[in-house]
PDB file of N, CA and C in Angstrom:
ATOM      1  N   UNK A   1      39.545   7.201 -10.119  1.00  0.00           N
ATOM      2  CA  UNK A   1      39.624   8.067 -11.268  1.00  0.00           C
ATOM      3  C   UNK A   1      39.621   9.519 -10.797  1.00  0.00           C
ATOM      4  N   UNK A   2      40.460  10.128 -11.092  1.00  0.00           N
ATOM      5  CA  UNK A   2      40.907  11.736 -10.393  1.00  0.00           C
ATOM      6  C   UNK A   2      40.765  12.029 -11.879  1.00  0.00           C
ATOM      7  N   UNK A   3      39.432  12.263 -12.310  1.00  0.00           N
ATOM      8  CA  UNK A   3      39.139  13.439 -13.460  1.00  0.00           C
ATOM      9  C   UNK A   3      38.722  14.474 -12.885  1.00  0.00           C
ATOM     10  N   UNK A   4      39.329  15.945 -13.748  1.00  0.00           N
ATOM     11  CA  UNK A   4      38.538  16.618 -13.439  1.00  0.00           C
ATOM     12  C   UNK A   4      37.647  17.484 -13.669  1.00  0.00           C
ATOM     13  N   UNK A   5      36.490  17.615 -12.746  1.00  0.00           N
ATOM     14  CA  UNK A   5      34.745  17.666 -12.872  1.00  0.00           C
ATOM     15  C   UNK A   5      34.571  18.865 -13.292  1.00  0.00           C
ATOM     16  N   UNK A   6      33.728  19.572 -14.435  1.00  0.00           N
ATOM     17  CA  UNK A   6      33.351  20.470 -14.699  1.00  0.00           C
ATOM     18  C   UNK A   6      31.809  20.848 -13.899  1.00  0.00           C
ATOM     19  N   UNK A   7      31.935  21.988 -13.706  1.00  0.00           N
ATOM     20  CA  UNK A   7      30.893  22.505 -12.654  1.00  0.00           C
ATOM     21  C   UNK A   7      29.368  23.016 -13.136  1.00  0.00           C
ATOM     22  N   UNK A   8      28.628  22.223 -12.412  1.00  0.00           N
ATOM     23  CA  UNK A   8      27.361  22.041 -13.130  1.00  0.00           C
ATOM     24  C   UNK A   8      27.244  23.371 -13.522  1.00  0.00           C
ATOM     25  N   UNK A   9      26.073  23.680 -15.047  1.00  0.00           N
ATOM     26  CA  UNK A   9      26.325  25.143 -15.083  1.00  0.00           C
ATOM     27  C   UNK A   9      24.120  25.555 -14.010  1.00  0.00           C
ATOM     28  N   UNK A  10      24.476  26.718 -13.927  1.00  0.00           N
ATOM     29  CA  UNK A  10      23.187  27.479 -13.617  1.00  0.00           C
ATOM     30  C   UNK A  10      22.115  26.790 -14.682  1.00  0.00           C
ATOM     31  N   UNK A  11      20.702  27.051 -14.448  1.00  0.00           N
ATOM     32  CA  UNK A  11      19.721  26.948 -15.430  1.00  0.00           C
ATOM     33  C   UNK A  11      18.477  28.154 -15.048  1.00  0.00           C
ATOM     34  N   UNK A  12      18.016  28.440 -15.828  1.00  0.00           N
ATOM     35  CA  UNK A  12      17.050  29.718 -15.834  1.00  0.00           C
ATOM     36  C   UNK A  12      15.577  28.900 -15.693  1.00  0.00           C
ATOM     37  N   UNK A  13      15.116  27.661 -16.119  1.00  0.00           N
ATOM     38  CA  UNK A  13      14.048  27.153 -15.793  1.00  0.00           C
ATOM     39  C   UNK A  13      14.459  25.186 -16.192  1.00  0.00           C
ATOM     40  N   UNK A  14      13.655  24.888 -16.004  1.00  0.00           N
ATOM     41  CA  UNK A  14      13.701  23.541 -16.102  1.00  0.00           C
ATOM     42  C   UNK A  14      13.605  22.951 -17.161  1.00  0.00           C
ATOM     43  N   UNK A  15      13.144  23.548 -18.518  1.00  0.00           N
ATOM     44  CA  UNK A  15      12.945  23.250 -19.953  1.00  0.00           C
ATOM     45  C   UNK A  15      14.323  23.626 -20.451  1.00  0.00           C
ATOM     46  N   UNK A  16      15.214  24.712 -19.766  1.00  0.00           N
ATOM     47  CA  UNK A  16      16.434  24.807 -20.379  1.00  0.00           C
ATOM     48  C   UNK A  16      17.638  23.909 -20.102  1.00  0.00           C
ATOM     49  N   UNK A  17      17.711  23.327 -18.328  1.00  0.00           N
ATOM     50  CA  UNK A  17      17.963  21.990 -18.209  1.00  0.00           C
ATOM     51  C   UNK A  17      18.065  21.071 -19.027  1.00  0.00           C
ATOM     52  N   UNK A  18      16.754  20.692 -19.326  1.00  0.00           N
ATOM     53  CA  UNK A  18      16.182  19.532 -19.944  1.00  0.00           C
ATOM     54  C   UNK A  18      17.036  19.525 -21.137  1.00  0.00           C
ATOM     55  N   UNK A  19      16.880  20.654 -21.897  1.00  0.00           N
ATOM     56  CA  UNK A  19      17.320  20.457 -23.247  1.00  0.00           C
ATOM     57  C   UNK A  19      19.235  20.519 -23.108  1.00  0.00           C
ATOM     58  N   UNK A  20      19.791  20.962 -22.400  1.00  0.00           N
ATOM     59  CA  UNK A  20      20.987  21.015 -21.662  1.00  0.00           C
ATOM     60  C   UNK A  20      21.357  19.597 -21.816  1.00  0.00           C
ATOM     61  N   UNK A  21      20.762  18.883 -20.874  1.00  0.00           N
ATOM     62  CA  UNK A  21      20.967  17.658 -20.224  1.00  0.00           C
ATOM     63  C   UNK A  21      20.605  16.423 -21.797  1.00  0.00           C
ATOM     64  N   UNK A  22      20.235  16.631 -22.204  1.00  0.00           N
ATOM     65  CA  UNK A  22      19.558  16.055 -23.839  1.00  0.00           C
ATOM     66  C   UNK A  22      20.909  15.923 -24.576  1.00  0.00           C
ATOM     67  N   UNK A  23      22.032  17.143 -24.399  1.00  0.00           N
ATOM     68  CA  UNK A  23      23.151  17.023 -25.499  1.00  0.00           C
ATOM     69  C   UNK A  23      24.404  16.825 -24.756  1.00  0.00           C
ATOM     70  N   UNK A  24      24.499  16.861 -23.608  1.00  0.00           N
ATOM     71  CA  UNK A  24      25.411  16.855 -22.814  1.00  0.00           C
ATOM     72  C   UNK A  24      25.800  15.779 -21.550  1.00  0.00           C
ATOM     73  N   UNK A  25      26.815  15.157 -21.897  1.00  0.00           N
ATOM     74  CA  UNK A  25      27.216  13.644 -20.680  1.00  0.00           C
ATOM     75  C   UNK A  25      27.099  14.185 -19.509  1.00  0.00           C
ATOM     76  N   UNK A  26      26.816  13.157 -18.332  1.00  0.00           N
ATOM     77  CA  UNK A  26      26.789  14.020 -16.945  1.00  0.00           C
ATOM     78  C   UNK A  26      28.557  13.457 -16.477  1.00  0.00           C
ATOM     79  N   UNK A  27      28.674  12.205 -17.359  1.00  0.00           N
ATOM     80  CA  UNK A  27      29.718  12.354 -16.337  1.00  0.00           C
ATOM     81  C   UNK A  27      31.141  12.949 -16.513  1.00  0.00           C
ATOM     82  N   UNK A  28      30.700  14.396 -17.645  1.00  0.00           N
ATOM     83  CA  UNK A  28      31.962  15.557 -17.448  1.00  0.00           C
ATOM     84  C   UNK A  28      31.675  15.916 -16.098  1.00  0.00           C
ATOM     85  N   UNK A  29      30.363  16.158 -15.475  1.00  0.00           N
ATOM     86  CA  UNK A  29      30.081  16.913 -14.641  1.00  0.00           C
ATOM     87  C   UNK A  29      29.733  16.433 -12.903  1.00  0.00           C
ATOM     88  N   UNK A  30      29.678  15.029 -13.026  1.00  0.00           N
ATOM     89  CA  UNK A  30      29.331  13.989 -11.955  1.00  0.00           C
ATOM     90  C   UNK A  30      30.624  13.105 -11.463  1.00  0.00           C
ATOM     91  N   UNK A  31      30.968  12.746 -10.339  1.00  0.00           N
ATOM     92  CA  UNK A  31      31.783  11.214  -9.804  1.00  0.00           C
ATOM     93  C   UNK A  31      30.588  10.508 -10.047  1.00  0.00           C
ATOM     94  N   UNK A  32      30.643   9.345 -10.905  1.00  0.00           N
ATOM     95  CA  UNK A  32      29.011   8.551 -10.695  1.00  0.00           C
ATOM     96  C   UNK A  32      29.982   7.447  -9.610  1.00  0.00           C
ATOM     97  N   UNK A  33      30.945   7.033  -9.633  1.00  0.00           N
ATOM     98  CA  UNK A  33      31.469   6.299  -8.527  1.00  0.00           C
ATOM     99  C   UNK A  33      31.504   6.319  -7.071  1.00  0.00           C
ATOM    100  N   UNK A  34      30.907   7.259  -6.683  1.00  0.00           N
ATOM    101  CA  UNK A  34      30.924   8.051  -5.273  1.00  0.00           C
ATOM    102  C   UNK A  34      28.812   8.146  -5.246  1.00  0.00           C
ATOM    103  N   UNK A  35      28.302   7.720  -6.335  1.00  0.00           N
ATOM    104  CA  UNK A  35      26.878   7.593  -6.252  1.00  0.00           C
ATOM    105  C   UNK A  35      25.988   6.652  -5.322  1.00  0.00           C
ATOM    106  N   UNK A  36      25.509   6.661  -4.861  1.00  0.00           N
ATOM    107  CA  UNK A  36      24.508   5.786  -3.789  1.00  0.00           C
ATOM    108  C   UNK A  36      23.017   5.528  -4.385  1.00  0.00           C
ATOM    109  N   UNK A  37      22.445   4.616  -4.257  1.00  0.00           N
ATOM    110  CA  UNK A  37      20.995   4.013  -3.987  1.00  0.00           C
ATOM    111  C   UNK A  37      20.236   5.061  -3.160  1.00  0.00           C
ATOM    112  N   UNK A  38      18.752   5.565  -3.408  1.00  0.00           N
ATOM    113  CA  UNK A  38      18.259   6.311  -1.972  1.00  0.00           C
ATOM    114  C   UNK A  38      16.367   5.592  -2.300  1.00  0.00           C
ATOM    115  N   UNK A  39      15.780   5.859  -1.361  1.00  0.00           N
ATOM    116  CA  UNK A  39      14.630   5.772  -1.883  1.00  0.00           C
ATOM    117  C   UNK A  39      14.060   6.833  -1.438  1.00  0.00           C
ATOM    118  N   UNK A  40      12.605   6.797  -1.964  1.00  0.00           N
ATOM    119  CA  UNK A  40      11.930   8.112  -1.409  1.00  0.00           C
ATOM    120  C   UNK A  40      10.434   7.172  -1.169  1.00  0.00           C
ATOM    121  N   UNK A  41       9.857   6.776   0.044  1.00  0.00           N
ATOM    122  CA  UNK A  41       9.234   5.980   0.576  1.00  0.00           C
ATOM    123  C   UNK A  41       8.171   7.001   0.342  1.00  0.00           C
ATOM    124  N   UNK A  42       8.175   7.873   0.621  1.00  0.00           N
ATOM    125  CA  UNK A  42       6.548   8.968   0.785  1.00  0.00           C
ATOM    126  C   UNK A  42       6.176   9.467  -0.944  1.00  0.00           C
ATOM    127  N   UNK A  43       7.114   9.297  -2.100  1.00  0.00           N
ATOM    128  CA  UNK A  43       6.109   9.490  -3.003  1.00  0.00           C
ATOM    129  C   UNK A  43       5.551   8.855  -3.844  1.00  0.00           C
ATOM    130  N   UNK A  44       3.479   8.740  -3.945  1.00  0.00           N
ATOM    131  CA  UNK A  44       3.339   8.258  -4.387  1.00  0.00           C
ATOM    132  C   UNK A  44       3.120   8.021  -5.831  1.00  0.00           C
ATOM    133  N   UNK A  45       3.108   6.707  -6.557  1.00  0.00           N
ATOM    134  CA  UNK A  45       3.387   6.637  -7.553  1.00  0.00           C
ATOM    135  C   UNK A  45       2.308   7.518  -9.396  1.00  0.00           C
ATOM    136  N   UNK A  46       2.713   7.604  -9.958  1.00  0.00           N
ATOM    137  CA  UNK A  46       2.039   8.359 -11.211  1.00  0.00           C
ATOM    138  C   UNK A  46       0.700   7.397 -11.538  1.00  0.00           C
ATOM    139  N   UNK A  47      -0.334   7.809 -11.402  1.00  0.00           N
ATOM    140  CA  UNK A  47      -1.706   7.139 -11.354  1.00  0.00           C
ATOM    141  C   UNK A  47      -2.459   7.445 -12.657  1.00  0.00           C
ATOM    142  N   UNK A  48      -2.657   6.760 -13.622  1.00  0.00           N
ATOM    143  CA  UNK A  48      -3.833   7.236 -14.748  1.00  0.00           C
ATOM    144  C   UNK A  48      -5.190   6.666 -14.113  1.00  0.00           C
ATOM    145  N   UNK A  49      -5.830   7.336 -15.246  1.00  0.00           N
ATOM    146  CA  UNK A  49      -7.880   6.657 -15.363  1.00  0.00           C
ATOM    147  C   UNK A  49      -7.725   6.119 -15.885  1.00  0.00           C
ATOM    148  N   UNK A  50      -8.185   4.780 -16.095  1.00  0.00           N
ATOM    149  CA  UNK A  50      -9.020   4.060 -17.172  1.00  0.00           C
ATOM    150  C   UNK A  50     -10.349   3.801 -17.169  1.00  0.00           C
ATOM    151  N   UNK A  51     -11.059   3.339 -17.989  1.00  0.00           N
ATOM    152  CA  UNK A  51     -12.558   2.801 -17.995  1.00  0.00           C
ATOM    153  C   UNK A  51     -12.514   1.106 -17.990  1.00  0.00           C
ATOM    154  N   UNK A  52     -13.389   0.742 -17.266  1.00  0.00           N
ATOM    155  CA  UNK A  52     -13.461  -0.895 -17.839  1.00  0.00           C
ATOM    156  C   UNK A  52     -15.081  -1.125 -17.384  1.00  0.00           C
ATOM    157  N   UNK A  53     -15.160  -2.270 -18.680  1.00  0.00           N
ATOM    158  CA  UNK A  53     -16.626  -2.351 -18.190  1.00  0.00           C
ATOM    159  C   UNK A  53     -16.184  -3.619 -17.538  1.00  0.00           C
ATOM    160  N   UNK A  54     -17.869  -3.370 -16.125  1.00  0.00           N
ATOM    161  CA  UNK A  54     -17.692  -5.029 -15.383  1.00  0.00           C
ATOM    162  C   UNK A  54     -19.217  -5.496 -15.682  1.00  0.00           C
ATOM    163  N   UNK A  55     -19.404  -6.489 -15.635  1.00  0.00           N
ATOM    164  CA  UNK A  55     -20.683  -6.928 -15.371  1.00  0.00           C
ATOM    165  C   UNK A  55     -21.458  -6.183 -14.092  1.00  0.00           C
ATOM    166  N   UNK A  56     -22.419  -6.249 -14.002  1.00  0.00           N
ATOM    167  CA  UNK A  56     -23.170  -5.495 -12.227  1.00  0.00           C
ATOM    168  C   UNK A  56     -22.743  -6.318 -11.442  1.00  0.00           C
ATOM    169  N   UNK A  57     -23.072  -7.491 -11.444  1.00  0.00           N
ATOM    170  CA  UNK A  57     -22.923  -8.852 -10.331  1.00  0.00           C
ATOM    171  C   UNK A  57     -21.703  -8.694  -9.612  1.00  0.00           C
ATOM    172  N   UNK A  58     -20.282  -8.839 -10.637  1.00  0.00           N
ATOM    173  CA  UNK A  58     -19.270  -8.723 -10.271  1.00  0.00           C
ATOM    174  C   UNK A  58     -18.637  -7.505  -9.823  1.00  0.00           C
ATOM    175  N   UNK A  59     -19.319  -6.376  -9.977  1.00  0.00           N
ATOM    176  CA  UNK A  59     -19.114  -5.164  -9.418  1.00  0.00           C
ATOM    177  C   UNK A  59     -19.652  -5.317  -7.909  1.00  0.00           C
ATOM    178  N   UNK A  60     -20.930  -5.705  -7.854  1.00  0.00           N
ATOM    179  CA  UNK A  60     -21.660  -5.367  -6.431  1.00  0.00           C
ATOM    180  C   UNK A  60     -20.462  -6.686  -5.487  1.00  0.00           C
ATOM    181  N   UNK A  61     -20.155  -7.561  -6.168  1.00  0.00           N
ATOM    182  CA  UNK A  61     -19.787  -8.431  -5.353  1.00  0.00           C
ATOM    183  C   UNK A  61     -18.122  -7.996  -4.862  1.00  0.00           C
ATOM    184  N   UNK A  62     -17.281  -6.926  -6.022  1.00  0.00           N
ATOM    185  CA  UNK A  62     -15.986  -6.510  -5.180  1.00  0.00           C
ATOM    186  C   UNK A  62     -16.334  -5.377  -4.117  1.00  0.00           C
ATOM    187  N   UNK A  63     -17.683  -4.879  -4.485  1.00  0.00           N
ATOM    188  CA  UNK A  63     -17.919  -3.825  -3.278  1.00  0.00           C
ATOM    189  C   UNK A  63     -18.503  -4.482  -1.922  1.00  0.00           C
ATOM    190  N   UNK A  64     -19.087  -5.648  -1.969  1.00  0.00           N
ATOM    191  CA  UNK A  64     -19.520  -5.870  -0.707  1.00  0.00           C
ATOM    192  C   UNK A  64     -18.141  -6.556   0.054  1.00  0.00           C
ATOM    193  N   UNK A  65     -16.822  -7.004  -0.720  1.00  0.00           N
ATOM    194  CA  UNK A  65     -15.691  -7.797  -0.288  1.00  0.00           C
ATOM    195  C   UNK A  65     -15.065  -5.953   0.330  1.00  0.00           C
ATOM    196  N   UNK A  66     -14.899  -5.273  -0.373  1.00  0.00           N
ATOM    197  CA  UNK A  66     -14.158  -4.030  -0.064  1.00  0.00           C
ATOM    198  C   UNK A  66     -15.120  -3.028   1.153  1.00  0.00           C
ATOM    199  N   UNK A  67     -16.378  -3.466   1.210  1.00  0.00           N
ATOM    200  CA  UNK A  67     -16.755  -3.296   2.552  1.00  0.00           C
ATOM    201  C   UNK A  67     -16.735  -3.920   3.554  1.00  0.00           C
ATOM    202  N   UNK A  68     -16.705  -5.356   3.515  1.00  0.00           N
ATOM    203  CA  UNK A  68     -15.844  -5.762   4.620  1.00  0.00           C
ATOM    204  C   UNK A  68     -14.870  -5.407   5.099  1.00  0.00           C
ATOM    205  N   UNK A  69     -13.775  -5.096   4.187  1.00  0.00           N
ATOM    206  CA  UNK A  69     -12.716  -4.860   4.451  1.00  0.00           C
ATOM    207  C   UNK A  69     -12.515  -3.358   5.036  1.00  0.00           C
ATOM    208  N   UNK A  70     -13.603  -2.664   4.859  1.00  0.00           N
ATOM    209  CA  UNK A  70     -13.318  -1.072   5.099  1.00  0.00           C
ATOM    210  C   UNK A  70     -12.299  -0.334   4.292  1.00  0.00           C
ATOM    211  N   UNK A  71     -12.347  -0.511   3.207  1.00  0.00           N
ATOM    212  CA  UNK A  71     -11.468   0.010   1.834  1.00  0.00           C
ATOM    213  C   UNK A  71     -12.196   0.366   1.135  1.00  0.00           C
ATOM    214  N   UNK A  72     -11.514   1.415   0.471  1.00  0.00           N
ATOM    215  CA  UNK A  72     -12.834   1.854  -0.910  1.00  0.00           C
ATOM    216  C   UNK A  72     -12.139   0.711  -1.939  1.00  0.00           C
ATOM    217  N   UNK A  73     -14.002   0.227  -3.069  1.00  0.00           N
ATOM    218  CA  UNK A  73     -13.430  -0.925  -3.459  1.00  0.00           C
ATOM    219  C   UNK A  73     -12.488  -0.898  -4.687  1.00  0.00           C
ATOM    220  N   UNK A  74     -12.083   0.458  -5.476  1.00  0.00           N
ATOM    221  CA  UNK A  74     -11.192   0.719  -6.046  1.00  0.00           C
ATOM    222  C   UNK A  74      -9.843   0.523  -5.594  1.00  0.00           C
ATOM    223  N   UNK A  75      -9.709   0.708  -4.603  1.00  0.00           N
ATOM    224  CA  UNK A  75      -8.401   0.140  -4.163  1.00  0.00           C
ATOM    225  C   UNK A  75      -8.157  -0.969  -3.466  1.00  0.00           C
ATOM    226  N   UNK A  76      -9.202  -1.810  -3.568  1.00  0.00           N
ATOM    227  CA  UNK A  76      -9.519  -3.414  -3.338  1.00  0.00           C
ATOM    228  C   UNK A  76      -8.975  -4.022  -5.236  1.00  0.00           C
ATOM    229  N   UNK A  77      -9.709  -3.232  -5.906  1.00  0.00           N
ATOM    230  CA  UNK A  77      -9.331  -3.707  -7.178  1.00  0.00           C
ATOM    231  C   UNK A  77      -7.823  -3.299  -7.365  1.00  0.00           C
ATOM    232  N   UNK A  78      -7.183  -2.522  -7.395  1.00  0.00           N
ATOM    233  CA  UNK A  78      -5.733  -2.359  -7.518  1.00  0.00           C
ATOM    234  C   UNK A  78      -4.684  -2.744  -6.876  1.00  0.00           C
ATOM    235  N   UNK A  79      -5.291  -3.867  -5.321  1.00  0.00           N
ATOM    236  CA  UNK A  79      -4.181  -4.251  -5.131  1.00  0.00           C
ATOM    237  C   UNK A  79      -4.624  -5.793  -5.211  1.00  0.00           C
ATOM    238  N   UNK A  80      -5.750  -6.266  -5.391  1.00  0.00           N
ATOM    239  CA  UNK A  80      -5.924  -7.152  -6.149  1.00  0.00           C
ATOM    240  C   UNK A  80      -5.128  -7.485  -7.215  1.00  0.00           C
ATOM    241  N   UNK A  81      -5.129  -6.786  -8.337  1.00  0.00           N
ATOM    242  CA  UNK A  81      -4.457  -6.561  -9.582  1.00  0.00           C
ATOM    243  C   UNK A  81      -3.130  -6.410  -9.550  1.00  0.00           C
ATOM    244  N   UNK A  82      -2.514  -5.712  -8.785  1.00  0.00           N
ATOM    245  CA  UNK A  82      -1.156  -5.837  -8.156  1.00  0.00           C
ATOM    246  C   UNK A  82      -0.869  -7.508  -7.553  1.00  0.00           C
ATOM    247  N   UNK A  83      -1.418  -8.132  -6.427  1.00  0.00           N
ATOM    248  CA  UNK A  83      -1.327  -9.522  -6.379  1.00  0.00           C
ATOM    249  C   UNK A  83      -1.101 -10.550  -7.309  1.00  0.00           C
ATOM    250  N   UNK A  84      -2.200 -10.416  -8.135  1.00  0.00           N
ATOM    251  CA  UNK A  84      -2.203 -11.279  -9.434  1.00  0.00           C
ATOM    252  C   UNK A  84      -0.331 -11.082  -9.946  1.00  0.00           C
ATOM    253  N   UNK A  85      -0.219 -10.336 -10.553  1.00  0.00           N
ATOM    254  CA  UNK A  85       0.897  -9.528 -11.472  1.00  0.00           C
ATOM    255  C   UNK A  85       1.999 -10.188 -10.908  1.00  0.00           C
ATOM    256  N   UNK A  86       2.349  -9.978  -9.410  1.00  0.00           N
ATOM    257  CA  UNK A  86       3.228 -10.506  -8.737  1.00  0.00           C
ATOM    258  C   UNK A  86       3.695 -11.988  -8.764  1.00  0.00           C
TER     259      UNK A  86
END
C-alpha cells in the first residue's frame, strides 16, 4: 500500500497529544504494515496496595516459608498468587 503518510504533527505537552490522538486515526499518519513486536524486559509492571486480612497463624507461617527462602514474604505471596492464576 503506497499511501501517502501525513506527518506526525508537533505537540506542546502530552495532554495535547492525548486529546489529538482521541479524534484522529494513526493510520493517516503511520505504515502499521512495516510495524514490529518489541518488548521492554526492564519495566516493571503498575503495582497497587491492597489490604487483606489473614489469620496470625497463616501469616507467621508464609513468613517463616519466605524466610527460608530469603525473600521478603510479600513477594512470596505474589508469586505464589501468580502460580495459582497460571
Amino acid at each position: 500500500m503506497n499511501k501517502k503518510l501525513k506527518p506526525a504533527p508537533k505537540f506542546r505537552s502530552e495532554s495535547e497529544e492525548r486529546k489529538f490522538w482521541e479524534t484522529h486515526s494513526t493510520d493517516e499518519y503511520l505504515d502499521w504494515s512495516k510495524s514490529q513486536a518489541v518488548r521492554f524486559p526492564n519495566l516493571k509492571p503498575s503495582t497497587q496496595s491492597i489490604s487483606i486480612r489473614l489469620p496470625v497463624s497463616l501469616l507467621e507461617r508464609i513468613k517463616i516459608e519466605a524466610n527460608k527462602r530469603d525473600v521478603p514474604y510479600q513477594s512470596l505471596i505474589k508469586v505464589w498468587l501468580s502460580e495459582k492464576l497460571a
